[in-house]
Protein backbone atom coordinates (compact mmCIF):
# COMPACT_ATOMS: atom_id res chain seq x y z
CA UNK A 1 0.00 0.00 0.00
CA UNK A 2 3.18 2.30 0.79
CA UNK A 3 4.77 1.76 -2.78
CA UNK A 4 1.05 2.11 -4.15
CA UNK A 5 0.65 5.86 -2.90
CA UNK A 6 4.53 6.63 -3.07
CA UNK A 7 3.66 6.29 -7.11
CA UNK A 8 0.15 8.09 -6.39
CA UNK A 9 2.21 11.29 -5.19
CA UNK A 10 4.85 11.51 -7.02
CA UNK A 11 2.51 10.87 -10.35
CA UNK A 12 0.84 13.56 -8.69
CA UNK A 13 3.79 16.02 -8.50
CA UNK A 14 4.78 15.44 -11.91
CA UNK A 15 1.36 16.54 -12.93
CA UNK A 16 1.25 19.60 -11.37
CA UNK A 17 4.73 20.39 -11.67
CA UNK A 18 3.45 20.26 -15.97
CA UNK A 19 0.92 21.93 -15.49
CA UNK A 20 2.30 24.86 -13.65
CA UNK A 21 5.72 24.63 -15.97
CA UNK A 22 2.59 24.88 -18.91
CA UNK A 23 0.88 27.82 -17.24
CA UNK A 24 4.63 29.88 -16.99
CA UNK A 25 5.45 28.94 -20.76
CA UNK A 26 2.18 30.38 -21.37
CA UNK A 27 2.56 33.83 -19.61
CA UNK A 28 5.89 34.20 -20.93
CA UNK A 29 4.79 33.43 -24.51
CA UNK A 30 2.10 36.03 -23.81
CA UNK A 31 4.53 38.43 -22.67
CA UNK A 32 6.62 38.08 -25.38
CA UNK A 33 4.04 38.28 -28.02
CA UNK A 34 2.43 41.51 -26.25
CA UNK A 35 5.90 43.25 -25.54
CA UNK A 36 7.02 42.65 -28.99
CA UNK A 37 3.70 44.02 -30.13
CA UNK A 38 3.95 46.78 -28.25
CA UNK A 39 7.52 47.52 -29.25
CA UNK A 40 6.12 48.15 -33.02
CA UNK A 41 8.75 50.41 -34.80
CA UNK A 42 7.06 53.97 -35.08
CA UNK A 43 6.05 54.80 -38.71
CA UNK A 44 6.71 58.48 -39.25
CA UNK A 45 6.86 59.06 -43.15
CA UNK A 46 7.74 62.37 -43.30
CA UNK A 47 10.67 63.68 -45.18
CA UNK A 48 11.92 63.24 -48.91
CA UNK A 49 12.14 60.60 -51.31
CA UNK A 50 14.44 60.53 -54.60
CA UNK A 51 14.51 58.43 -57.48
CA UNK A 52 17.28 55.75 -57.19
CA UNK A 53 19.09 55.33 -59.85
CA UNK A 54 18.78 56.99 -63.48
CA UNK A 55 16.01 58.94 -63.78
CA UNK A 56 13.53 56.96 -66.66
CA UNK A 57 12.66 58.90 -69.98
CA UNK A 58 10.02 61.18 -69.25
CA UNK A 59 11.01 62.04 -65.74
CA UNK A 60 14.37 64.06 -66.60
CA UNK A 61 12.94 67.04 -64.57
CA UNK A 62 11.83 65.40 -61.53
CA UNK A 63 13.20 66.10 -58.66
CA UNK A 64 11.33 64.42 -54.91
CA UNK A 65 8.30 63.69 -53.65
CA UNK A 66 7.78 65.10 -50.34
CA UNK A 67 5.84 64.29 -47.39
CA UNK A 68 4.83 66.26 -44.34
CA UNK A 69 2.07 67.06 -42.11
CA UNK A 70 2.70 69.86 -39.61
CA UNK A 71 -0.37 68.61 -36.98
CA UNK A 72 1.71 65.53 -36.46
CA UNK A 73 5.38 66.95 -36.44
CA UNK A 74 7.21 68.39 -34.07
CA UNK A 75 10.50 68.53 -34.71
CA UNK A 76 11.68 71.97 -35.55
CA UNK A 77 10.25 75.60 -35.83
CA UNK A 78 10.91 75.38 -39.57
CA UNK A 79 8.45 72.90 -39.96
CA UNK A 80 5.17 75.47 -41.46
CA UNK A 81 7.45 76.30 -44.71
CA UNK A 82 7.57 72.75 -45.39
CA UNK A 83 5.64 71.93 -48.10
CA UNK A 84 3.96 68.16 -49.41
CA UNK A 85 4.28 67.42 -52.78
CA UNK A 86 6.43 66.38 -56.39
CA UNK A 87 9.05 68.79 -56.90
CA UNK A 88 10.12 68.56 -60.72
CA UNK A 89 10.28 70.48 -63.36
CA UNK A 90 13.13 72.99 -62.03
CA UNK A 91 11.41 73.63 -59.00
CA UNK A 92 7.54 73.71 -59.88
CA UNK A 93 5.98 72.22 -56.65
CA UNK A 94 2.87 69.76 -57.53
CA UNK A 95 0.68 70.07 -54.78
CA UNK A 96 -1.16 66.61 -53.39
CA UNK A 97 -4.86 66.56 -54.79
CA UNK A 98 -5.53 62.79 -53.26
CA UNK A 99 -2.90 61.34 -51.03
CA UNK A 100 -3.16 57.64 -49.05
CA UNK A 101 -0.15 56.82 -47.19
CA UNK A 102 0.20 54.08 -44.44
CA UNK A 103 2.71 51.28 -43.28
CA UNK A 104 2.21 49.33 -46.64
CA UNK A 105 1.09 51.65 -49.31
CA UNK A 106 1.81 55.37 -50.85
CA UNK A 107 -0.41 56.53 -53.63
CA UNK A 108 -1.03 59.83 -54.55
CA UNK A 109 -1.97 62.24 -57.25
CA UNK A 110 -1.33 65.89 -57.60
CA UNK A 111 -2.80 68.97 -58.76
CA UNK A 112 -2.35 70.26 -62.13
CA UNK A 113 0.02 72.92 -63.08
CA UNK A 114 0.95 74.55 -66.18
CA UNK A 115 -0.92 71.65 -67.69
CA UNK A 116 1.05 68.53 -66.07
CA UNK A 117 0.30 66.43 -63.13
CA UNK A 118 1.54 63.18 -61.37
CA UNK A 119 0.52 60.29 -59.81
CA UNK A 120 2.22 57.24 -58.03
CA UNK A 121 1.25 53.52 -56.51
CA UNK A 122 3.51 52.50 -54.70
CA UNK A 123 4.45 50.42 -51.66
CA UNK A 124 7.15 50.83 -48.67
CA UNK A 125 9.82 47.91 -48.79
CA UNK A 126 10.94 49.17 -45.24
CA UNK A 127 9.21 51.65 -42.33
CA UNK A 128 11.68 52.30 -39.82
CA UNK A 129 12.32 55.98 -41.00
CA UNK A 130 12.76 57.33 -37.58
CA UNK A 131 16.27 54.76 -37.41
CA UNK A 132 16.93 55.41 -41.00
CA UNK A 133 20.50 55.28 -42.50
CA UNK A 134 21.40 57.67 -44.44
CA UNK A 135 22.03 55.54 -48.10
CA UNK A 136 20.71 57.48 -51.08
CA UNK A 137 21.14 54.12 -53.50
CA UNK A 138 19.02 52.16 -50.63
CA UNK A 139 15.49 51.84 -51.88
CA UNK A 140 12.66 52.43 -49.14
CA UNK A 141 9.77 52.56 -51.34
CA UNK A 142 9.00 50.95 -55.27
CA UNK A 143 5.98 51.47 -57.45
CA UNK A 144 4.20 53.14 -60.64
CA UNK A 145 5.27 57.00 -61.66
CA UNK A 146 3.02 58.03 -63.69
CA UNK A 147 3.40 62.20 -65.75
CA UNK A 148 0.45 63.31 -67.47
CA UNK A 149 0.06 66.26 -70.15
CA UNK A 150 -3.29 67.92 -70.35
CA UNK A 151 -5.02 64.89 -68.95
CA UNK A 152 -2.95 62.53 -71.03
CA UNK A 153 -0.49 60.13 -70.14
CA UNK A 154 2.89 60.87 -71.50
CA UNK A 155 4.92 59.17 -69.05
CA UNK A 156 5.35 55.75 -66.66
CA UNK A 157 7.98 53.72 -65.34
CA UNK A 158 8.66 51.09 -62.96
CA UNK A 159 10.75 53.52 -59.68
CA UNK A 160 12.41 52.69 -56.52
CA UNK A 161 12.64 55.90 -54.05
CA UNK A 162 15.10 56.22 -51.15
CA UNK A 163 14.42 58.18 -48.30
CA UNK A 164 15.98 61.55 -46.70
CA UNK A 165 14.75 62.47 -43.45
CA UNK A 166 15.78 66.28 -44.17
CA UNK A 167 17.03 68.88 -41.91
């Protein structure tokens, strides 16, 4: 009878010595999954981005597409002469007319001027800006730029964009 509940215990303690070894894998997998969820890198677009590479025929003139929004920045008095939009055309600023931007995706068009607009589709192949090495050849974002002429299309090509915080 002694051997009998010697092996009822100790099948006893290696239960519950599982089960609480179970519950502590659990609430450290938790833990890990929240803290590293919480730990998200913070997605702050806002700066420059230039054409890597050769500029494609039809895009000679462009110059960068910029990004900013003064409500959500705070990083320097300069900030309110800032302005969003496609530089190109020696310095002809092409104001946003529709603009979606998020973790995965930045399409925009612009307003017309002088009779030419722009549009892009593109997506981000990285989002840690704010930790952002300063590599002009390094490509942050790739998709469709698109010129048009009087409502016409006159220009596309495949792009890749790197990324310049600015000063």
């Amino acid at each position: 009878m002694t051997r009998k509940l010697y092996l009822l215990r100790t099948a006893l303690s290696i239960i519950s010595l599982l089960t609480m070894l179970s519950v502590s894998l659990g609430a450290v997998s938790r833990l890990y999954t929240s803290r590293r969820h919480f730990v998200q890198k913070p997605f702050r677009p806002y700066g420059y981005y230039s054409l890597v590479g050769a500029h494609p025929k039809g895009f000679e003139n462009f110059d960068t597409i910029q990004y900013w929004r003064k409500e959500d920045e705070q990083s320097g008095p300069d900030i309110s002469e800032r302005l969003s939009g496609v530089t190109a055309d020696e310095g002809v600023l092409y104001r946003y007319r529709t603009i979606t931007i998020n973790r995965r995706t930045f399409v925009f068009t612009t307003r017309v001027v002088k009779s030419t607009s722009y549009s892009f589709t593109g997506r981000f192949l990285r989002t840690d800006f704010l930790n952002s090495e300063l590599n002009f050849d390094k490509p942050v974002l790739t998709g469709t730029l698109t010129k048009y002429r009087r409502g016409k299309k006159v220009a596309e090509a495949q792009v890749k964009l790197s990324y310049f915080a600015g000063t």
